[in-house]
N, C-alpha and C. Protein backbone atom coordinates (compact mmCIF):
# COMPACT_ATOMS: atom_id res chain seq x y z
N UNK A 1 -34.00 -2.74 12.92
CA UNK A 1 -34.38 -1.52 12.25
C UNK A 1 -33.16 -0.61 12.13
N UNK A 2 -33.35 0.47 11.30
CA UNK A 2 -32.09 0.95 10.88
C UNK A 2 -32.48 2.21 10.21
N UNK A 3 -31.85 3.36 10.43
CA UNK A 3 -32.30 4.77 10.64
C UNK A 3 -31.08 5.21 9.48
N UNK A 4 -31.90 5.88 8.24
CA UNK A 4 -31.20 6.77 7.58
C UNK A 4 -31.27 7.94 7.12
N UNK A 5 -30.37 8.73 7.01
CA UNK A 5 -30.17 10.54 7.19
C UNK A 5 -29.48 10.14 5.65
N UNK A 6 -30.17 11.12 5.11
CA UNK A 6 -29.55 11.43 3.60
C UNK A 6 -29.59 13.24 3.92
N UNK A 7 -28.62 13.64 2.81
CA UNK A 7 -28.60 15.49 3.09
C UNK A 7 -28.20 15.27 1.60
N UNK A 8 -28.97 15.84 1.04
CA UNK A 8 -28.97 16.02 -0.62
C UNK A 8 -29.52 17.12 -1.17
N UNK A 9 -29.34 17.60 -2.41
CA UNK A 9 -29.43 18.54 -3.31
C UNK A 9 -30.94 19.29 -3.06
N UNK A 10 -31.46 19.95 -2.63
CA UNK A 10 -33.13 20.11 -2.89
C UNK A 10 -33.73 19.95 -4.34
N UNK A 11 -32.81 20.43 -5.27
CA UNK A 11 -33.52 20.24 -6.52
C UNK A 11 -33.88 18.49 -7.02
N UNK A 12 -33.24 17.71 -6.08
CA UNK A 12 -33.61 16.17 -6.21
C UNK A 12 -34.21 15.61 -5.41
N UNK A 13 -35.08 16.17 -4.55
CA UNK A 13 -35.94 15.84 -3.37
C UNK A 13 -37.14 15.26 -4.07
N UNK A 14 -37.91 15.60 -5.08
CA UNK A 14 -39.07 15.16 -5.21
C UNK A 14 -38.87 13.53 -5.91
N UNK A 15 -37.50 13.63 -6.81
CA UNK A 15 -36.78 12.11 -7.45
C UNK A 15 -36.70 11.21 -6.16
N UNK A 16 -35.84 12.09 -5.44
CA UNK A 16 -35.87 10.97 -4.16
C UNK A 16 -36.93 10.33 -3.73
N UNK A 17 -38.05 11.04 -3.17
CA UNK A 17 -39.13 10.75 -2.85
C UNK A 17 -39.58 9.37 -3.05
N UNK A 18 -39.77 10.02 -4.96
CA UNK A 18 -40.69 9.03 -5.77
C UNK A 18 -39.71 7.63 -5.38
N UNK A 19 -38.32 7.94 -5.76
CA UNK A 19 -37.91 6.67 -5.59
C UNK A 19 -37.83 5.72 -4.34
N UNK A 20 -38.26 6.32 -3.37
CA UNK A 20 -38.25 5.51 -1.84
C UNK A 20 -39.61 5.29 -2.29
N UNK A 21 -40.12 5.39 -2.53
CA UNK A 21 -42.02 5.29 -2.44
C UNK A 21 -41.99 4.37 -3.45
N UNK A 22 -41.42 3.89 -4.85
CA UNK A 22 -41.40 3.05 -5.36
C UNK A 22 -40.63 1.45 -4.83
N UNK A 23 -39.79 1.68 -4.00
CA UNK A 23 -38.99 0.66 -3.37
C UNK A 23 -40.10 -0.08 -2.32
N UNK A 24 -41.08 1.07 -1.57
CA UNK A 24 -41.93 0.16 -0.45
C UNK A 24 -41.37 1.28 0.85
N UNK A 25 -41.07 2.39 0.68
CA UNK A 25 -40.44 3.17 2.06
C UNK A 25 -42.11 3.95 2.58
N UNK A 26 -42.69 3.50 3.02
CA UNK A 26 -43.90 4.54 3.60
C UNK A 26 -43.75 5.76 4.46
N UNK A 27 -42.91 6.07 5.08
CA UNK A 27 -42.54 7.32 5.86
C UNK A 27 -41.27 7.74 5.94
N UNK A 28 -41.50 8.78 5.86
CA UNK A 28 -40.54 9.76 5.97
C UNK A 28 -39.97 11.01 6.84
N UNK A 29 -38.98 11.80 7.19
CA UNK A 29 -39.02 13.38 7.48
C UNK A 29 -38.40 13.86 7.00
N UNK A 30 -38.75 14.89 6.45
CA UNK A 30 -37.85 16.08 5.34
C UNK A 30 -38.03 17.44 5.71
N UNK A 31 -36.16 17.79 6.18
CA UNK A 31 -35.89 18.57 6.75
C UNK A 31 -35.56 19.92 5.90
N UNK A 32 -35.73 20.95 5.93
CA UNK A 32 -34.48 22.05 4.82
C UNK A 32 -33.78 22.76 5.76
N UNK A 33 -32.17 22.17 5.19
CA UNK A 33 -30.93 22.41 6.13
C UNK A 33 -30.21 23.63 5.36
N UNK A 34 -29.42 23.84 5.88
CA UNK A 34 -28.18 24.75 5.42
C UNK A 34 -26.88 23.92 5.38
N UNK A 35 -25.97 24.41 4.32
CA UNK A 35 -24.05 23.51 5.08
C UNK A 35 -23.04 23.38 3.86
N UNK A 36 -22.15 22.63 4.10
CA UNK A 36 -21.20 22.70 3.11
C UNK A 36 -20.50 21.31 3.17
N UNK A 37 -20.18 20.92 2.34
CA UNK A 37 -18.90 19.80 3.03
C UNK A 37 -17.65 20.63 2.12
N UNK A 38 -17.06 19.82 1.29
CA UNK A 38 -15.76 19.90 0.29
C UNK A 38 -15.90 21.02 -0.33
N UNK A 39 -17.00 21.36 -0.88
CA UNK A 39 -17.21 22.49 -1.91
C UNK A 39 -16.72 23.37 -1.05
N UNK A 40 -17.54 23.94 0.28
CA UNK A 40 -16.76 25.28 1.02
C UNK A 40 -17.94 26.24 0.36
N UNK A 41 -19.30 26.32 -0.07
CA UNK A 41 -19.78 27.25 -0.29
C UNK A 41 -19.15 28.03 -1.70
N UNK A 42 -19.56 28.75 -2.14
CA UNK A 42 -19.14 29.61 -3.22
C UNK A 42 -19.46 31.04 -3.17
N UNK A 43 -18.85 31.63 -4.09
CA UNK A 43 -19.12 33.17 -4.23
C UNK A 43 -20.01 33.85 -5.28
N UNK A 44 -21.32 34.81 -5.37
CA UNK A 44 -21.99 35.02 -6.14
C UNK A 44 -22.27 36.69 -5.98
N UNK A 45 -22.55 37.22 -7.06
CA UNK A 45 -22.47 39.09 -7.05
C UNK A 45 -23.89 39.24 -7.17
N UNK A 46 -24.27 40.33 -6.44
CA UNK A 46 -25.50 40.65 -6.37
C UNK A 46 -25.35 42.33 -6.54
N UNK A 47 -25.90 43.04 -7.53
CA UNK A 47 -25.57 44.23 -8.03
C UNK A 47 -24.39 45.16 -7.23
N UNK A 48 -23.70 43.99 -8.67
CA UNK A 48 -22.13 44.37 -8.47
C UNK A 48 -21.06 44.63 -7.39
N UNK A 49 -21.94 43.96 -6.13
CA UNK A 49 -20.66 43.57 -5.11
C UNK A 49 -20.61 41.54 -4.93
N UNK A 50 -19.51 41.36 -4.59
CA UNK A 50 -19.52 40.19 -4.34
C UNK A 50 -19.94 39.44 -3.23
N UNK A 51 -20.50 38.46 -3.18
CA UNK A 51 -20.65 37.59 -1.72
C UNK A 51 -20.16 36.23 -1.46
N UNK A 52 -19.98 36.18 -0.34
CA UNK A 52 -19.44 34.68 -0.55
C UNK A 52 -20.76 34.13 0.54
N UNK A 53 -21.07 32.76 -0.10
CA UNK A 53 -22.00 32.19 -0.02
C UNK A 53 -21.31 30.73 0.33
N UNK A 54 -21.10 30.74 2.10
CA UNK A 54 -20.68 29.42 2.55
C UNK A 54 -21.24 28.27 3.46
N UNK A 55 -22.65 28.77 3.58
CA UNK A 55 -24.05 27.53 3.90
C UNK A 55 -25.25 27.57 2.96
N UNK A 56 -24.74 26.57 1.53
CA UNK A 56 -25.54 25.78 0.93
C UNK A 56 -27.01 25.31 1.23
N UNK A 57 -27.83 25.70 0.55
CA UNK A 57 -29.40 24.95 0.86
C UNK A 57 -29.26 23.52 0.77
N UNK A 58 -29.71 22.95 1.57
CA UNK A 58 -29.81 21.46 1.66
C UNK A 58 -31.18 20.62 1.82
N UNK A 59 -31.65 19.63 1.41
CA UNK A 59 -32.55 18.67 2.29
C UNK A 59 -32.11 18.00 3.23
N UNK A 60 -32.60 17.54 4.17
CA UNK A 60 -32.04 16.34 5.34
C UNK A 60 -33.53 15.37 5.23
N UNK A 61 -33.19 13.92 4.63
CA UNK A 61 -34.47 13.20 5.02
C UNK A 61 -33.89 12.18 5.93
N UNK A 62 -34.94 11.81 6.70
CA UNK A 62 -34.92 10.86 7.62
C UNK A 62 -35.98 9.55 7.59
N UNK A 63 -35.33 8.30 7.66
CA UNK A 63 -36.40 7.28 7.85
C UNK A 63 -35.95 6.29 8.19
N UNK A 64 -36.89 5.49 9.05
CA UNK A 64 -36.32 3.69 9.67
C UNK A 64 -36.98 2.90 8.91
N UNK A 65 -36.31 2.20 8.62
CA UNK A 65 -36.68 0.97 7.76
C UNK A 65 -36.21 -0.21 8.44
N UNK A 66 -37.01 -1.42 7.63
CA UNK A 66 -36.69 -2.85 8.84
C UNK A 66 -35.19 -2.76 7.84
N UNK A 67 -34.32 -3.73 8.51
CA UNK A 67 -32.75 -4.51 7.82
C UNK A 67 -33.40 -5.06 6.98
N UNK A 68 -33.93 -5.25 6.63
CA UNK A 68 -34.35 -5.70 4.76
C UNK A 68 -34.14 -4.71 3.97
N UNK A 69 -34.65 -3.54 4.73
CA UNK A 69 -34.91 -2.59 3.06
C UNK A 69 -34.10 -1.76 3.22
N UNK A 70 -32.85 -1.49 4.09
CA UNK A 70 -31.72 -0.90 3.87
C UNK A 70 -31.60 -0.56 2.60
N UNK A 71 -30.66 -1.60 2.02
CA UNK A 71 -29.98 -1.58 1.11
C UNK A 71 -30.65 -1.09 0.09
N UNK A 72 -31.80 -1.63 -0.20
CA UNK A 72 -32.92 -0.84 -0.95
C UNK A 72 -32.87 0.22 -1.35
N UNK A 73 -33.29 0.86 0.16
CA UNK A 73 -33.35 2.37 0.20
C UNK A 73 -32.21 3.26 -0.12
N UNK A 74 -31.16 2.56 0.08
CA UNK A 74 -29.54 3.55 -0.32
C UNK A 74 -29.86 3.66 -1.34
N UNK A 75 -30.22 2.48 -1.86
CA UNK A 75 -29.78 2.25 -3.55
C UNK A 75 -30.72 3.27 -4.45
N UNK A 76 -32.03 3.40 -3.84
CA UNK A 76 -33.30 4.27 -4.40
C UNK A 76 -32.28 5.50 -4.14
N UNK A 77 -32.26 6.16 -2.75
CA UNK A 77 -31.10 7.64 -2.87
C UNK A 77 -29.83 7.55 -3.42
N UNK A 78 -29.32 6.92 -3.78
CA UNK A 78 -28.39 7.49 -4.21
C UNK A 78 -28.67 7.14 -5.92
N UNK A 79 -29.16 6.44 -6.44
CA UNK A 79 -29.42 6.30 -7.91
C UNK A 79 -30.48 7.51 -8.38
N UNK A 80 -31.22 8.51 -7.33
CA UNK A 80 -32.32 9.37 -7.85
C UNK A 80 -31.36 11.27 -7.88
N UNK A 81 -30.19 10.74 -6.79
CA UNK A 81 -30.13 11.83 -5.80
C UNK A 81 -28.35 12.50 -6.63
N UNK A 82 -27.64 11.39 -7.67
CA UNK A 82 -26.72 11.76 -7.98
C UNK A 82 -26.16 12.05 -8.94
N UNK A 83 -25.80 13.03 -9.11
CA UNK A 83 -25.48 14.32 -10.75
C UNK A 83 -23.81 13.48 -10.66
N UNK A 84 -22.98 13.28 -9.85
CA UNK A 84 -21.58 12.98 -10.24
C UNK A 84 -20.96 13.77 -9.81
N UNK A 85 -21.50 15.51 -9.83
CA UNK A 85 -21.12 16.20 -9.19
C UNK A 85 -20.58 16.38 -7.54
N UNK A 86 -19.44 17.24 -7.58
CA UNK A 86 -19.20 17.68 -5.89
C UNK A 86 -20.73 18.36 -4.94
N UNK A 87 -21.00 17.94 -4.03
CA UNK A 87 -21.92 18.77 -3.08
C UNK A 87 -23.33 17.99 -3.39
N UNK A 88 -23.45 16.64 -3.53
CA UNK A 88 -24.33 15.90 -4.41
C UNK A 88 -24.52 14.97 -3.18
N UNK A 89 -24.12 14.96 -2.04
CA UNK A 89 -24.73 14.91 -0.30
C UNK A 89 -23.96 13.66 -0.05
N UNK A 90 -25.07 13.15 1.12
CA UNK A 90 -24.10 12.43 1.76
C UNK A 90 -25.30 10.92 2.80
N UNK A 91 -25.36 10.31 2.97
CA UNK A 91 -26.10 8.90 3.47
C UNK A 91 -25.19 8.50 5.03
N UNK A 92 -26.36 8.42 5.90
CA UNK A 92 -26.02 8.09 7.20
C UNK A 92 -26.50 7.09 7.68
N UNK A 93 -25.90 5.73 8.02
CA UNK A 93 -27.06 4.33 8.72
C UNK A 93 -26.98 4.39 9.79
N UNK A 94 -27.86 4.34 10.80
CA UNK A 94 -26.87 4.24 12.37
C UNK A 94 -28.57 2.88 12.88
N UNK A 95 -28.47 2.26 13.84
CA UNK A 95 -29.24 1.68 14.65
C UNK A 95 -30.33 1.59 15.20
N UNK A 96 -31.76 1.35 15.19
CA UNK A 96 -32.38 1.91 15.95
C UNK A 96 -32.95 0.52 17.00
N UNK A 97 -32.71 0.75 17.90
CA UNK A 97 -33.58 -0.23 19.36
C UNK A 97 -34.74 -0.58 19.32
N UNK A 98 -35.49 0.78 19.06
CA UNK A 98 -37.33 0.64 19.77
C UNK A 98 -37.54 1.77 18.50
N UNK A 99 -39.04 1.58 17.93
CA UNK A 99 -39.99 2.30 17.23
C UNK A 99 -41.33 2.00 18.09
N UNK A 100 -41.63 3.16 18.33
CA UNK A 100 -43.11 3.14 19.54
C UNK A 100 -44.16 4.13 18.73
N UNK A 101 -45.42 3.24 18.23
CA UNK A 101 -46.31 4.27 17.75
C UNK A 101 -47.46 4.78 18.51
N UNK A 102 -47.32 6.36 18.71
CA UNK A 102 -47.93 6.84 20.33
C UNK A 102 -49.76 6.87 20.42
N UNK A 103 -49.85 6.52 18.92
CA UNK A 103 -51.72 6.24 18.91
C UNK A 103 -52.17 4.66 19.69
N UNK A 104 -51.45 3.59 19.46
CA UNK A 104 -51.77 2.70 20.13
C UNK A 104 -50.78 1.63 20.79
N UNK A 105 -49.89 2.53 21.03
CA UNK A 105 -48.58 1.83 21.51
C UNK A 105 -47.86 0.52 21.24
N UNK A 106 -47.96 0.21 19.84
CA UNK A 106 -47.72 -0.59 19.22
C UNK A 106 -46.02 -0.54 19.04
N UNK A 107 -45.35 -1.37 19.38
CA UNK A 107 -43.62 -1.13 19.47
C UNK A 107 -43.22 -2.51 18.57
N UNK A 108 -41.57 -1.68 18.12
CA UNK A 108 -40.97 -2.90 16.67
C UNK A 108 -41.11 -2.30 15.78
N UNK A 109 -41.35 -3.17 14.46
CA UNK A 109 -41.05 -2.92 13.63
C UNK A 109 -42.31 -2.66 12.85
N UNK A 110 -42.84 -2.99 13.30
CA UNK A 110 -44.72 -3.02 13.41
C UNK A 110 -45.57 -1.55 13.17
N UNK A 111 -44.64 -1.17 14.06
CA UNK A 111 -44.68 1.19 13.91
C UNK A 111 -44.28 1.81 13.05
N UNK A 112 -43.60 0.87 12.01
CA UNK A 112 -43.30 1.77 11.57
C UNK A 112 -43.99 2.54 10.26
């Protein structure tokens, strides 16, 4: 099993969605973050003084999927999730050991 963190645009959260849900992804968690990477935030005037605006609205989703549908799933986020543009997020894979589901303690891949 295999755990991925996407942090993407909010205005492409609901594309994302659809597109994990079309691949076979049944669960999810969707976070609303703040942050920046490269861009650095930007500056915007609000009656006529300036601000600088350097933590970005973000999504953070999270989900384990078996090593089958990895690749899948990148491929669903990042084909729903990307303008080309800078600040257009970022995909995290890391490991997971154990999935334990706490209604009938069912553990693997089985929980998920």
């Amino acid at each position: 099993m295999q755990k991925i963190e996407a942090v993407i645009q909010p205005s492409k959260l609901d594309a994302v969605k659809d597109a994990l849900v079309e691949v076979g992804v049944e669960g999810m968690t969707i976070t609303e973050a703040r942050g920046h990477g490269r861009q650095k935030g930007h500056t915007e005037f609000y009656r006529g003084r300036e601000y600088s605006v350097d933590l970005l609205p973000k999504v953070k989703l999270e989900l384990v999927v078996a090593d089958e549908m990895v690749e899948k799933a990148i491929q669903a986020i990042t084909g729903a999730a990307r303008t080309g543009t800078i600040g257009d997020g970022k995909i995290f894979v890391s490991k997971i050991d154990e999935a334990i589901r706490i209604r009938n303690d069912e553990r693997g891949e089985i929980a998920l």
